[in-house]
Structure formats: C-alpha cells, structure tokens
Protein backbone atom coordinates (compact mmCIF):
# COMPACT_ATOMS: atom_id res chain seq x y z
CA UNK A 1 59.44 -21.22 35.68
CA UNK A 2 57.78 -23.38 33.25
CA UNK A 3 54.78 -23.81 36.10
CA UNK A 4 54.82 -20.23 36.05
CA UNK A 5 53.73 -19.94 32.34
CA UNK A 6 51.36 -22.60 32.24
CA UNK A 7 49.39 -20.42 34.98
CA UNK A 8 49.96 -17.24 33.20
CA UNK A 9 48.57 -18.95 30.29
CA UNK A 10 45.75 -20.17 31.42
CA UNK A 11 44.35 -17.22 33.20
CA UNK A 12 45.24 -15.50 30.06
CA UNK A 13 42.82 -17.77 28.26
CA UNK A 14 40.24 -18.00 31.07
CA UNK A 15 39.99 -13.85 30.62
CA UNK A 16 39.92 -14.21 27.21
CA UNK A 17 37.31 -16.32 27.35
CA UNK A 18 35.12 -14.29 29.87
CA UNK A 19 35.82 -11.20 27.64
CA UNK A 20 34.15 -13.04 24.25
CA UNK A 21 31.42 -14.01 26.20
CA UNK A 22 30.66 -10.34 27.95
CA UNK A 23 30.69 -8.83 24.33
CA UNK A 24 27.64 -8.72 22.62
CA UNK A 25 27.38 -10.24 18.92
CA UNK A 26 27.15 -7.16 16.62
CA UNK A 27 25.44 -9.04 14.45
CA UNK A 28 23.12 -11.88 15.34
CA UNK A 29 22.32 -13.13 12.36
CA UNK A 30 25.89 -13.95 11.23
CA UNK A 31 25.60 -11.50 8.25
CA UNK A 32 24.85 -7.89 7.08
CA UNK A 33 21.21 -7.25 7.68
CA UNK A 34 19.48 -5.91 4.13
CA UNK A 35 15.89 -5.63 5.75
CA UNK A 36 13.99 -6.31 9.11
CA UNK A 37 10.06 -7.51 8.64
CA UNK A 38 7.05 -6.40 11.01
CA UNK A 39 5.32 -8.91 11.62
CA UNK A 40 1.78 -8.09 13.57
CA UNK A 41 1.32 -11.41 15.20
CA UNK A 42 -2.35 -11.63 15.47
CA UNK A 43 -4.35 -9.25 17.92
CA UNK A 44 -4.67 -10.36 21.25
CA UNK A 45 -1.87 -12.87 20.54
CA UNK A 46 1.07 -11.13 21.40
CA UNK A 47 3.27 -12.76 19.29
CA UNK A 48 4.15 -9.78 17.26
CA UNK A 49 7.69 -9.86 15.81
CA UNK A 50 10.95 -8.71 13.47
CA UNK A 51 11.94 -10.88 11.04
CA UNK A 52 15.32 -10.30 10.11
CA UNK A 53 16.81 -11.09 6.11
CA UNK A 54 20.65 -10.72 4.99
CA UNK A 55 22.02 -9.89 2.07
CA UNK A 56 22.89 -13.58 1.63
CA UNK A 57 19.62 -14.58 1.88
CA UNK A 58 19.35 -16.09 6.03
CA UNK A 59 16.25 -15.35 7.34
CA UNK A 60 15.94 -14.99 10.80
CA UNK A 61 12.44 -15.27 12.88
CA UNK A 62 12.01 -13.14 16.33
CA UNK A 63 15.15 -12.21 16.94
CA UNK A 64 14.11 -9.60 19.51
CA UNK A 65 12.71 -12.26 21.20
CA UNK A 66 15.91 -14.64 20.80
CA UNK A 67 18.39 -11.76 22.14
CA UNK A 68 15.84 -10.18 24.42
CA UNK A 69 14.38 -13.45 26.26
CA UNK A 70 11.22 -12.17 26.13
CA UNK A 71 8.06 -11.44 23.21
CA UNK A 72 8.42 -7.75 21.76
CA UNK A 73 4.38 -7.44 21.95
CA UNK A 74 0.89 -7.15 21.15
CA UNK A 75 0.42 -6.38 17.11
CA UNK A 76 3.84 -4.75 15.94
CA UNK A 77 2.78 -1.81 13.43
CA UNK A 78 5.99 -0.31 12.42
CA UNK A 79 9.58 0.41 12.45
CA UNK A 80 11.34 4.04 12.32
CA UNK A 81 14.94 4.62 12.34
CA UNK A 82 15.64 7.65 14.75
CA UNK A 83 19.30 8.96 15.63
CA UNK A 84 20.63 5.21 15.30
CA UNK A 85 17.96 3.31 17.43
CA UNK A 86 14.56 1.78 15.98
CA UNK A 87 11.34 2.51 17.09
CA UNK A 88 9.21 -0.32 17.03
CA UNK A 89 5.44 0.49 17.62
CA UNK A 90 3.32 -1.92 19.29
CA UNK A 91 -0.20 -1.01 18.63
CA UNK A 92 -2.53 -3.24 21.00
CA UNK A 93 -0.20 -3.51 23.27
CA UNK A 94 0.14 0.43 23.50
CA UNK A 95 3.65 0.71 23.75
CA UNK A 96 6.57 1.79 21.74
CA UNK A 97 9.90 -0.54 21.92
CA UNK A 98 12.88 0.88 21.36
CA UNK A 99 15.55 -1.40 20.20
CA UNK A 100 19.57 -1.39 19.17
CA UNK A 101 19.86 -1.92 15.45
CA UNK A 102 22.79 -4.29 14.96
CA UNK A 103 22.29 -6.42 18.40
CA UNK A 104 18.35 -6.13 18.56
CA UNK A 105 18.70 -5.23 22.48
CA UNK A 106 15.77 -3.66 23.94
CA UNK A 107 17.10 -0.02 24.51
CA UNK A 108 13.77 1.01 26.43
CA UNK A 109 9.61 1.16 26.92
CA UNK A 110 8.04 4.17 26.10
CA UNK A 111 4.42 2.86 28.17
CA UNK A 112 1.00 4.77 27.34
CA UNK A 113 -0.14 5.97 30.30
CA UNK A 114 -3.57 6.78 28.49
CA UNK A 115 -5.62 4.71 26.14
CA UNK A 116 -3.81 4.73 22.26
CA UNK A 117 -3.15 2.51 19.76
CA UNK A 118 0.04 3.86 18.19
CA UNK A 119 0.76 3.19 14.39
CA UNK A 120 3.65 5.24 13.07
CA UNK A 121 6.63 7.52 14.13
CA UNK A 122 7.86 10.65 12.77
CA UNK A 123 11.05 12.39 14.27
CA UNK A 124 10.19 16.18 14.57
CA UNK A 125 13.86 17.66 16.16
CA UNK A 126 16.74 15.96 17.14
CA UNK A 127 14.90 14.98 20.80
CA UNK A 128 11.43 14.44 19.73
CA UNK A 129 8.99 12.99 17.62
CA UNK A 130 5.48 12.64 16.90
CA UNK A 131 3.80 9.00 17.08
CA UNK A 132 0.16 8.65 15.34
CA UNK A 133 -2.88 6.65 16.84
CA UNK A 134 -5.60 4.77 15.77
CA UNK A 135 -7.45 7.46 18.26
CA UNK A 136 -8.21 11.31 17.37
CA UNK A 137 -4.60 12.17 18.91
CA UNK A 138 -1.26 12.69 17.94
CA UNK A 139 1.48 11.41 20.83
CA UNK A 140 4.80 13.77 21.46
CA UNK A 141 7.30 11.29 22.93
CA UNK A 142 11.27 11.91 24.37
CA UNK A 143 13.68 10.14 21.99
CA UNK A 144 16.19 10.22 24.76
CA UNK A 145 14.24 9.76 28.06
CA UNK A 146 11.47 7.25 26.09
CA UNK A 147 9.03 9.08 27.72
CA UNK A 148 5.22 10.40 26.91
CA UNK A 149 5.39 13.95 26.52
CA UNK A 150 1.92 15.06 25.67
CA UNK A 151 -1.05 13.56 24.47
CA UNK A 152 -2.37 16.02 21.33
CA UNK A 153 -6.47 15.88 21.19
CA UNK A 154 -7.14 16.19 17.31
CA UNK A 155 -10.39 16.02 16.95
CA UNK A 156 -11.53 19.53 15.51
CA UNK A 157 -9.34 18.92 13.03
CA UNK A 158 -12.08 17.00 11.01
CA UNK A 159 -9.64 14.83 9.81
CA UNK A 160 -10.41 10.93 12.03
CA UNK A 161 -7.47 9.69 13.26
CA UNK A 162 -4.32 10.16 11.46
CA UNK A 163 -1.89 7.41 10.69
CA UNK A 164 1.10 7.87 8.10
CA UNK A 165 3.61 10.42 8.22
CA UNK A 166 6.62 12.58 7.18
CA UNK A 167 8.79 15.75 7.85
CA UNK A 168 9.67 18.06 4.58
CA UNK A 169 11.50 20.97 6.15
CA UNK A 170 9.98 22.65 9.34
CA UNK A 171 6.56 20.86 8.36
CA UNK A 172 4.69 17.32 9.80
CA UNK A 173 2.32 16.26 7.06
CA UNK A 174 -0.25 13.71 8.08
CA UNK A 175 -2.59 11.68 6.50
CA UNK A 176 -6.01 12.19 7.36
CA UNK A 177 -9.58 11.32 6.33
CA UNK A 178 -9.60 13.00 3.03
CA UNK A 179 -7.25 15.39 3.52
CA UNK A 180 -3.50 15.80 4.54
CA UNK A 181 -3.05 17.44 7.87
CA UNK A 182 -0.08 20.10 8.26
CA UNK A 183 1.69 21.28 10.92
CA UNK A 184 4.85 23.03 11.84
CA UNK A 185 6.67 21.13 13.50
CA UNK A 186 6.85 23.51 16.59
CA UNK A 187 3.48 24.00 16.82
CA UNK A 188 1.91 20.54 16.63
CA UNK A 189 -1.07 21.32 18.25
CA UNK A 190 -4.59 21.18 17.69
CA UNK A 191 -5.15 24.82 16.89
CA UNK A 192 -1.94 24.27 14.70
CA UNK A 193 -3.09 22.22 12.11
CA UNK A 194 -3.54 23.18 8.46
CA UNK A 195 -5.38 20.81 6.08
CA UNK A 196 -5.33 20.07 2.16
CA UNK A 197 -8.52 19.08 1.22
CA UNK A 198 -8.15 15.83 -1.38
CA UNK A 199 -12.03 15.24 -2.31
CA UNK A 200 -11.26 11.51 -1.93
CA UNK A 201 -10.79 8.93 1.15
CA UNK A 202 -6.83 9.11 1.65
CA UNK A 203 -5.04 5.70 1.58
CA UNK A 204 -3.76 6.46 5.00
CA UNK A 205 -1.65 3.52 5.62
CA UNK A 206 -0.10 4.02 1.82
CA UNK A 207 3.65 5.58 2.25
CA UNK A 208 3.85 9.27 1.26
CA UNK A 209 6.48 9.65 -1.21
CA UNK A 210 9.20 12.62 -1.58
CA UNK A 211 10.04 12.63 -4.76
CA UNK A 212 13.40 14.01 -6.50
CA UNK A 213 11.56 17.15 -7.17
CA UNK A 214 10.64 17.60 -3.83
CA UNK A 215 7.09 17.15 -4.31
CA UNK A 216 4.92 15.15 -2.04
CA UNK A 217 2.57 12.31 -3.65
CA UNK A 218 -0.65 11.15 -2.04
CA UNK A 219 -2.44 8.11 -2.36
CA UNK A 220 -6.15 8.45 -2.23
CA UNK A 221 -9.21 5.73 -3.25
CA UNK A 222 -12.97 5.82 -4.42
CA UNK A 223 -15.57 2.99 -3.35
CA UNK A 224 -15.03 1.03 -0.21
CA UNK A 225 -12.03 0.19 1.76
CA UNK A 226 -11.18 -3.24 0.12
CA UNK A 227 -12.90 -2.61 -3.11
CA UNK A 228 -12.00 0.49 -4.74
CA UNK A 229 -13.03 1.18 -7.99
CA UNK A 230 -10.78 3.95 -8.84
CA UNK A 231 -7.19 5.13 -6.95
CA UNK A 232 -5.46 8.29 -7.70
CA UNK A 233 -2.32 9.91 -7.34
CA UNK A 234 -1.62 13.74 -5.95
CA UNK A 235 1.20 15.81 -6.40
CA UNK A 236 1.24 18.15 -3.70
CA UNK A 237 4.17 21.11 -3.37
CA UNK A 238 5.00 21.19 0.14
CA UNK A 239 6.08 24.76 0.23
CA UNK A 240 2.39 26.39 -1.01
CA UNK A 241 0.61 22.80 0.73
CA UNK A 242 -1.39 22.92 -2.87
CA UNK A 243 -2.18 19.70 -5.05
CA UNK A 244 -0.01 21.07 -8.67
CA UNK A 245 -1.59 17.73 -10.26
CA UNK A 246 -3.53 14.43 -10.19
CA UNK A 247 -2.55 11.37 -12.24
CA UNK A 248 -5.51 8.76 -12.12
CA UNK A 249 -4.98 5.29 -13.73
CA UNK A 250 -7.31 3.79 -16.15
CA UNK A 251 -8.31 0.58 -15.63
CA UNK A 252 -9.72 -1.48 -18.39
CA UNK A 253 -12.64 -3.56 -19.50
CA UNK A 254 -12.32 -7.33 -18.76
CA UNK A 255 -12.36 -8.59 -22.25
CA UNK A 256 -10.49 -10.51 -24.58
CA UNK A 257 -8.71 -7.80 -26.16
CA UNK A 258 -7.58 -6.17 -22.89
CA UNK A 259 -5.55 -9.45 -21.86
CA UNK A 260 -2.11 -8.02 -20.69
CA UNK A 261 -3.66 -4.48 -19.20
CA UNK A 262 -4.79 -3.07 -15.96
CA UNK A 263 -8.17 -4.30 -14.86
CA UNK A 264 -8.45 -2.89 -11.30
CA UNK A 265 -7.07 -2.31 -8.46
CA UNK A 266 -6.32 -3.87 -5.16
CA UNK A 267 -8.53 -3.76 -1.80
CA UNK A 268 -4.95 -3.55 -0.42
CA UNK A 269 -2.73 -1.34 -1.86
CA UNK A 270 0.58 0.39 -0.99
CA UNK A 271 3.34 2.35 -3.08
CA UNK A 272 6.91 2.80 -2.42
CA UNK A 273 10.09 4.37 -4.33
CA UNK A 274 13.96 3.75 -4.52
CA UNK A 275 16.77 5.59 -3.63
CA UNK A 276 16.60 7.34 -6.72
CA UNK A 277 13.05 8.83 -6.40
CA UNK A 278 12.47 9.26 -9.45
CA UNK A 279 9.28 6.40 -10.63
CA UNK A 280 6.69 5.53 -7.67
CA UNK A 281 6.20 1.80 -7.65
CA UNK A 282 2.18 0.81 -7.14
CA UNK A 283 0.40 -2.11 -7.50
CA UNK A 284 -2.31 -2.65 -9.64
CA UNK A 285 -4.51 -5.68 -10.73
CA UNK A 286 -3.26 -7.43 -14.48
CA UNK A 287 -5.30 -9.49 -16.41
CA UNK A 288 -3.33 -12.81 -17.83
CA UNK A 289 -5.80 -14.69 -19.20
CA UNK A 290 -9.43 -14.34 -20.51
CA UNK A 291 -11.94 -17.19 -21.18
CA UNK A 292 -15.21 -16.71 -23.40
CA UNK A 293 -17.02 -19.13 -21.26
CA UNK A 294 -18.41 -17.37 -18.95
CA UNK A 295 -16.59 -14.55 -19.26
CA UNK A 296 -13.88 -15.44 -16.79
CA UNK A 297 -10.72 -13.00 -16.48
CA UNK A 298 -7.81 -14.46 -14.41
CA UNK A 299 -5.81 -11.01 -12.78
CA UNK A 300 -2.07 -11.26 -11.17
CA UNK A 301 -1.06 -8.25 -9.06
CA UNK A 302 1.42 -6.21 -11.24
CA UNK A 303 3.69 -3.39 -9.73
CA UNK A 304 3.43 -0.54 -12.08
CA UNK A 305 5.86 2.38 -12.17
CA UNK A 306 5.09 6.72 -12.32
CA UNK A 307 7.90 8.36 -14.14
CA UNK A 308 7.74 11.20 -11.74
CA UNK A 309 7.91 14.30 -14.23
CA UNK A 310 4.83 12.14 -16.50
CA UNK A 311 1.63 10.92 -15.98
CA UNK A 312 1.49 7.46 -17.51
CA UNK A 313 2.16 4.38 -15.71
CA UNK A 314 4.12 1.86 -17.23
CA UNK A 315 4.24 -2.69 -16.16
CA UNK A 316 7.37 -2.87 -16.99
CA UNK A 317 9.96 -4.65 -15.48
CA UNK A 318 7.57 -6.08 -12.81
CA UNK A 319 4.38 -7.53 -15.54
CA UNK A 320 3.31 -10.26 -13.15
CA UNK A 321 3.85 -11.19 -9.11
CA UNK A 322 2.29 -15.10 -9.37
CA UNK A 323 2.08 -16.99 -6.36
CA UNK A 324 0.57 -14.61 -3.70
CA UNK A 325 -1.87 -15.20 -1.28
CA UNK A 326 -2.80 -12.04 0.15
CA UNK A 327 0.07 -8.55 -0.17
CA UNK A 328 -0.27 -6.75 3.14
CA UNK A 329 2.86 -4.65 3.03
CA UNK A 330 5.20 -3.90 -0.25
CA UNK A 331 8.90 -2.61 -0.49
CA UNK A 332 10.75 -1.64 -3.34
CA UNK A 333 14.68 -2.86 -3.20
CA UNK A 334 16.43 0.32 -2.47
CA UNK A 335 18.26 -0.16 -6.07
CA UNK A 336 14.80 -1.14 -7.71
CA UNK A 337 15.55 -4.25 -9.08
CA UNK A 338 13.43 -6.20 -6.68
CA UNK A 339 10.02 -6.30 -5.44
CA UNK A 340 9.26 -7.33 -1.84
CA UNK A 341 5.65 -8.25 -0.98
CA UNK A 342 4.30 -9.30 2.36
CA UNK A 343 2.27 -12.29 1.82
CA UNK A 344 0.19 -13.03 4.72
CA UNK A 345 -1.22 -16.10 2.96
CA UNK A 346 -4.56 -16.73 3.79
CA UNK A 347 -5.35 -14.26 6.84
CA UNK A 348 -5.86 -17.48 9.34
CA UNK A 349 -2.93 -16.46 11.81
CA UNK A 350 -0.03 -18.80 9.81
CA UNK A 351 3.41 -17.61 9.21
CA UNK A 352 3.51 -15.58 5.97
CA UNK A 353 6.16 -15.15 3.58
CA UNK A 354 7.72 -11.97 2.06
CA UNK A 355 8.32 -12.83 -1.60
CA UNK A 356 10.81 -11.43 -3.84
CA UNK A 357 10.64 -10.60 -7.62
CA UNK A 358 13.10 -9.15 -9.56
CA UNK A 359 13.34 -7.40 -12.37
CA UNK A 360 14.81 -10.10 -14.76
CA UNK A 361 12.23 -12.47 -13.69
CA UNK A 362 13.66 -14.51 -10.70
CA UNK A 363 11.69 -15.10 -7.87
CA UNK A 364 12.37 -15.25 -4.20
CA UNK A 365 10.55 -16.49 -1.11
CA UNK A 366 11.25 -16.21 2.31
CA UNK A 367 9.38 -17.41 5.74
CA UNK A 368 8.75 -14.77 8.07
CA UNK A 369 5.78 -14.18 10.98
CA UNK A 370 2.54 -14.27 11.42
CA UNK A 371 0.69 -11.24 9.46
CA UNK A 372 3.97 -9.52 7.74
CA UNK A 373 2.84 -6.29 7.15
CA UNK A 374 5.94 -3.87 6.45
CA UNK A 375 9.63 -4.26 4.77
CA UNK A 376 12.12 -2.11 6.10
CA UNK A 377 15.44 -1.92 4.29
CA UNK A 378 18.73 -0.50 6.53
CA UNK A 379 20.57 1.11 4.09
CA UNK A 380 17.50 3.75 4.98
CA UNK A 381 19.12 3.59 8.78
CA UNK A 382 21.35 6.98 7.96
C-alpha cells in the first residue's frame, strides 16, 4: 500500500511538473509591465528591438527575442495596440510583427509582398487597419488573417508619403506634406481623400493629439528639418476638417535678460498628452545660463505644457531635462508626473537610454536598445 502511494505521488509530481513547464510565463519580466520601448536597431543591422520597463523599475532588453528565439527585425518603427495584440512595424525589413502582449510570443508575419517601408498603424473597423509607408501608399492589412489586403497608390493626393495617424469617428486623418489627409474610413482610397491645407511642413512623425474637447492638434515647422526656426500648433475640429486656431510659441533673444525663457526649438521634436487631455506636453529649447564673453547661451531641452482651452505655454513642472544626449522619441507618464525621453546618445549605433524626469525634480535613467525612438505605456492597451 505504502509502495502504492509513493508511485501515485510521484507521477503526481512528475505531471505537475510537466504542466508548469507547458504553461507559458504571463509575465516575463517578473512584474507588471508600465511601458515597452522601440528600439530601431540601426538600418541594415537587424537588431531592432522592445525594451520592456515595470512599474518597479526592471528593465528588460529584447525580450521578443528572449521568448521568441529569434531577432524581431530590420529597424522597428512602432507599436499599436489592436483588439489585445501589438503590432510591431518593422520598417526596412518590410514586415509587420504581430506579438502577444503579456508573453511577447510572436502571434504572426504580415510579409510585404511589394516594396514598402511601413511606419505606423491605425485600426479602421474591428478587422482592419490602415498601415502608412515611407512610399506614396497607404497599406490595408487583415487584423485576423495578418494578411496584405491592398496596396493604396496615393500619389495624386499631393500630399508625399504619409506617416502618423488616427481615427476620430468614421474618419482616418493622416499627416501629410503640409497638409492633413482625410478619409472615411470606408472609402480609403485615392479618389477618397480630403486634405486640410496647413501652409507649413507638417511634423509628420509628431503624435496627433485628441484633446478633451475633441479637437485635433497638429504639429507643423518652418526652416529645415533639424533646424526650425519657428513650430506651431493647429487646432483643427474634426467634424468641419477646419483649423478653429493656431497657437505659435515665441521664442526669445539669446541675451542676458532672457536667461530662464524659450530660445528655440528642437531639430527633433515630438508632443504627447496624459490621460487627462487636457495640456499638450512639447519640448522646447531653455536657456540656463548666459555668458558676456562671447556671447555664449547654454540651452537645456524643457517640456512645456498648452492648457488646451488657452494659448500660452507654460515650463512648469518640467523647467529643465539635463543630461541628454540626443531625444528621439518622448512620452508623457499617463498621470503626467513624469517625463520619458528617448536618448539615443550620440547617434553612433550604442545602446541608448530612456530617461525619466518627474515633476518634483527626481530623475530616472534606464538602459534600453540601440536608437530608442518611441515609449509606449500599457495602461493605453484597452
């Protein structure tokens, strides 16, 4: 009898056993995940890559490649959260992974059959979406299948290629060379397409922002790409697709007596909100310090805030972000009490660090890939 049990106990452990090992980790980091990092990896490379960071702080490097066995790809671009599955774009590697949130298994490919370069995803009904592309063409894939519906020719549209997106209602808006492309979302097509005509170069990889109003606001720049001399902001109502306002920041002289203001703005730039939506978060160039010889200003990046219903932009809590190399990509903590900024250091294919600054001054660093370019938080996952 006693033989008996021993051998009922042991195969109870032995199946046990087999059963722990056949069920996936739902987690592996060890810990809630507060935000996943894109990192591009370095064209040609292919060592682009998620980062992910938990609320306790653990960073974690790769990890589709440590649960996967395998390298995700050829400059990762972005990350969309579509009916509980992410949508990782691969841009030079012309691809689109899709991946399990809380285990990082690959789900499935969706291949380019066709030259692309895709860049962002925007869900347009429960079983498609719209990707954008570095080419004149939109991309309608199968969220379900992972499959390349139709390849969308844009080029009458007089708008380039088109790159950031999002869904208000029944309509896609796009950004565009100088204007914002519309569509309804059952008729993206080329002959389809509405446009709202901006008079500046659009900031096309620069978030659009819903705000609590329900207004749409547009980034757009004057001068060259990584020298602007002047950035504005456009309110847009999505139901007439007009502009209702512009609110353009002043920078000031470099001088002695403008020590603490805005000075300029960043080759760079990005803006984000929090869960409120009520203040859009942008960065702008501060000056700390001035020095009579030779007429030397020293500048910090500063995130500056737009009270939605005002027009004034305001430093505070965020006055200074020391320590960066170069900000590729910038989040704002869903409860707006932290900054996030990809540093990708010096651009020389090393692993950057996404850098953390509250509000009441603390500071936060943590080492991520090479070329972090995006901060994607998953409370946003519902």
């Amino acid at each position: 009898m006693k033989k008996l049990f021993l051998i009922l106990l042991l195969s109870a452990g032995i199946l046990a056993s087999c059963s722990k090992n056949d069920t996936p980790d739902p987690d592996p980091q060890g810990g809630d995940i507060k935000m996943i990092v894109v990192n591009e990896g370095g064209m040609g490379a292919g060592f682009g890559a998620l980062t992910a960071i938990t609320y306790d702080g653990v960073s974690k490097e790769d990890v589709f490649r440590d649960v996967n066995g395998r390298p995700m790809g050829d400059v990762a671009q972005s990350i969309t959260c579509i009916n509980g599955k992410y949508f990782v774009t691969m841009n030079n590697s012309q691809k689109i992974e899709v991946v399990e949130p809380k285990t990082f298994k690959s789900l499935g490919v969706i291949t380019y059959k066709q030259a692309g370069k895709p860049r962002f995803v925007a869900p347009i009904s429960e079983n498609e979406a719209i990707v954008s592309d570095l080419n004149p063409q939109l991309v309608r894939i199968d969220l379900n299948t992972y499959e390349v519906l139709e390849y969308i020719p844009i080029s009458s549209i007089g708008a380039g290629y088109i790159e950031k997106m999002i869904r208000i209602g029944n309509k896609l808006f796009c950004t565009g060379n100088n204007v914002i492309v519309v569509f309804d979302v059952d008729n993206v097509t080329d002959g389809g397409a509405r446009t709202i005509a901006l008079g500046e170069n659009t900031v096309r990889t620069a978030k659009p922002i819903l705000d609590k109003n329900n207004k749409l606001w547009i980034m757009t720049y004057q001068g060259s790409d990584f020298s602007p001399t002047q950035l504005t902001l456009h309110c847009i109502n999505p139901d007439t697709e007009t502009v209702e306002r512009t609110v353009v920041p002043q920078a000031a002289a470099a001088t002695q007596e403008n020590v603490g203001k805005m000075v300029g703005f960043p080759g760079y730039n990005r803006m984000d909100t929090d869960r409120s939506r009520s203040k859009i978060y942008v960065p702008f160039n501060q000056m700390v310090a001035y020095s009579d010889w030779g007429g030397t200003a020293t500048t910090y990046l500063a995130i500056y805030t737009l009270d939605v219903d005002k027009d004034e932009f305001d430093a505070e809590p965020f006055r200074q972000l020391p320590g960066l190399g170069m900000m590729y990509g910038m989040g704002i903590d869903p409860d707006g009490q932290s900054v996030y900024v990809c540093d990708c250091l010096d651009y020389s294919r090393q692993r950057g660090y996404l850098r953390e600054y509250k509000a009441d001054g603390q500071e936060a660093s943590y080492r991520v890939g090479i070329y972090p370019r995006m901060v994607y938080f998953t409370e946003y996952d519902n």
